[in-house]
N, C-alpha and C. Protein backbone atom coordinates (compact mmCIF):
# COMPACT_ATOMS: atom_id res chain seq x y z
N UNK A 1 5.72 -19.85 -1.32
CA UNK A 1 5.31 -18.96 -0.23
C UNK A 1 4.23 -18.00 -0.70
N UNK A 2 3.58 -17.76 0.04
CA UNK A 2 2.26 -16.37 -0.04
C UNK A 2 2.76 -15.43 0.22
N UNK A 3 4.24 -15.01 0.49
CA UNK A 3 4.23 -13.90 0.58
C UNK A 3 5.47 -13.21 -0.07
N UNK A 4 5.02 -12.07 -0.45
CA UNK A 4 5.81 -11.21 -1.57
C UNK A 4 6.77 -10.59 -1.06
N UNK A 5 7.84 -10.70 0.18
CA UNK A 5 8.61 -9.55 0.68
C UNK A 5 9.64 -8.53 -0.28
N UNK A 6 9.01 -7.24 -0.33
CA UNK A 6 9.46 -6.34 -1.04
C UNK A 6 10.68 -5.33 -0.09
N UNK A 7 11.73 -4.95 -0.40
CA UNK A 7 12.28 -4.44 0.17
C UNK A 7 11.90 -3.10 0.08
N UNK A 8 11.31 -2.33 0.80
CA UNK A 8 10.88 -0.72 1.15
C UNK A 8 12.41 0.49 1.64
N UNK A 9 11.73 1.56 1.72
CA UNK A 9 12.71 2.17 2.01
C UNK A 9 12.46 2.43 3.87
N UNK A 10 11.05 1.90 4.10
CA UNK A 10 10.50 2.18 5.40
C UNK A 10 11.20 0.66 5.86
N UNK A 11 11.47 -0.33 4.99
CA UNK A 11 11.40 -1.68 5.88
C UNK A 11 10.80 -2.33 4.71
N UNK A 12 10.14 -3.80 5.48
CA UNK A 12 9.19 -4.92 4.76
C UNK A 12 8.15 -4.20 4.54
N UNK A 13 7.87 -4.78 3.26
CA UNK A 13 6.45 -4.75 3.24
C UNK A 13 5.74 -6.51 2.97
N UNK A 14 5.37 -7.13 3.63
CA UNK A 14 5.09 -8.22 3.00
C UNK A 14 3.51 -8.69 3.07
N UNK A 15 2.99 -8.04 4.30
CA UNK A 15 1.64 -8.52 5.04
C UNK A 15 0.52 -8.10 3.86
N UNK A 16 0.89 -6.77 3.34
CA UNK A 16 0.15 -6.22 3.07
C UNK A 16 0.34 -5.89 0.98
N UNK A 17 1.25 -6.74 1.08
CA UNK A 17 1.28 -6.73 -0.56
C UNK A 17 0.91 -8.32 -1.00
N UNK A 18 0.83 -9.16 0.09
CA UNK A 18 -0.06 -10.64 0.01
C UNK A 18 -1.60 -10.21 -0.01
N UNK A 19 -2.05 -9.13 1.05
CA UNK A 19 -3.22 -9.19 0.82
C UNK A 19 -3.76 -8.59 -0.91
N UNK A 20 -3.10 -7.55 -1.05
CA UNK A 20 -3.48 -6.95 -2.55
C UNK A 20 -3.00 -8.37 -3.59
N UNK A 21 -2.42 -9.28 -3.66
CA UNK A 21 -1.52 -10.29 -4.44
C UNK A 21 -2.59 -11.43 -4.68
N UNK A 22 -2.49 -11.88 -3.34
CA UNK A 22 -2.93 -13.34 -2.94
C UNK A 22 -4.56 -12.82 -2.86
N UNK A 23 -5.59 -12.09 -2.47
CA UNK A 23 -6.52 -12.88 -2.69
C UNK A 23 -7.42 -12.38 -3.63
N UNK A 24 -6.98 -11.51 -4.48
CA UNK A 24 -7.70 -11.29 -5.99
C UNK A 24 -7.41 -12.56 -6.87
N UNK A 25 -5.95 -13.39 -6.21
CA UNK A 25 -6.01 -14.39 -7.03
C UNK A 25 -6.75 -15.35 -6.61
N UNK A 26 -7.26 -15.24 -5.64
CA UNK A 26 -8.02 -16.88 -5.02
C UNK A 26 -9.44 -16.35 -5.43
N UNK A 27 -9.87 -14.95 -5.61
CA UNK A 27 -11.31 -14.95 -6.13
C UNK A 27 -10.86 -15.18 -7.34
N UNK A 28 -10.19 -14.89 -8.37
CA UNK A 28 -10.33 -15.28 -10.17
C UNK A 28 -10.26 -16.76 -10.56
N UNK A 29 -9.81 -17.17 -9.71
CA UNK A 29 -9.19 -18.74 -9.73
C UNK A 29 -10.76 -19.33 -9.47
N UNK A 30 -11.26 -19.10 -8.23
CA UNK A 30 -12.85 -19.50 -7.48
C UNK A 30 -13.84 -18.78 -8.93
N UNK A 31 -13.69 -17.79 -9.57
CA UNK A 31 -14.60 -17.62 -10.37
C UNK A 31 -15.05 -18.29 -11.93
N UNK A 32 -13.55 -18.77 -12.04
CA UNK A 32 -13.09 -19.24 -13.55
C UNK A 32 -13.35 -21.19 -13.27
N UNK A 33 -13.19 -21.44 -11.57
CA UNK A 33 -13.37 -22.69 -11.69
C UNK A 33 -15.06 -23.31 -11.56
């Protein structure tokens, strides 16, 4: 899965710890290949 669901004290966080997660990894991955 792409996504990280973290348990918060507000709730989920999931939307928005994929974006910080998932696509610094798809640029290092795109840069190194």
């Amino acid at each position: 899965d792409l996504y990280r669901i973290t348990r918060a004290e507000q709730g989920f966080d999931s939307e928005h710890l994929a974006a910080v997660r998932f696509v610094p990894l798809v640029e290092g991955v795109a840069k190194e290949s």
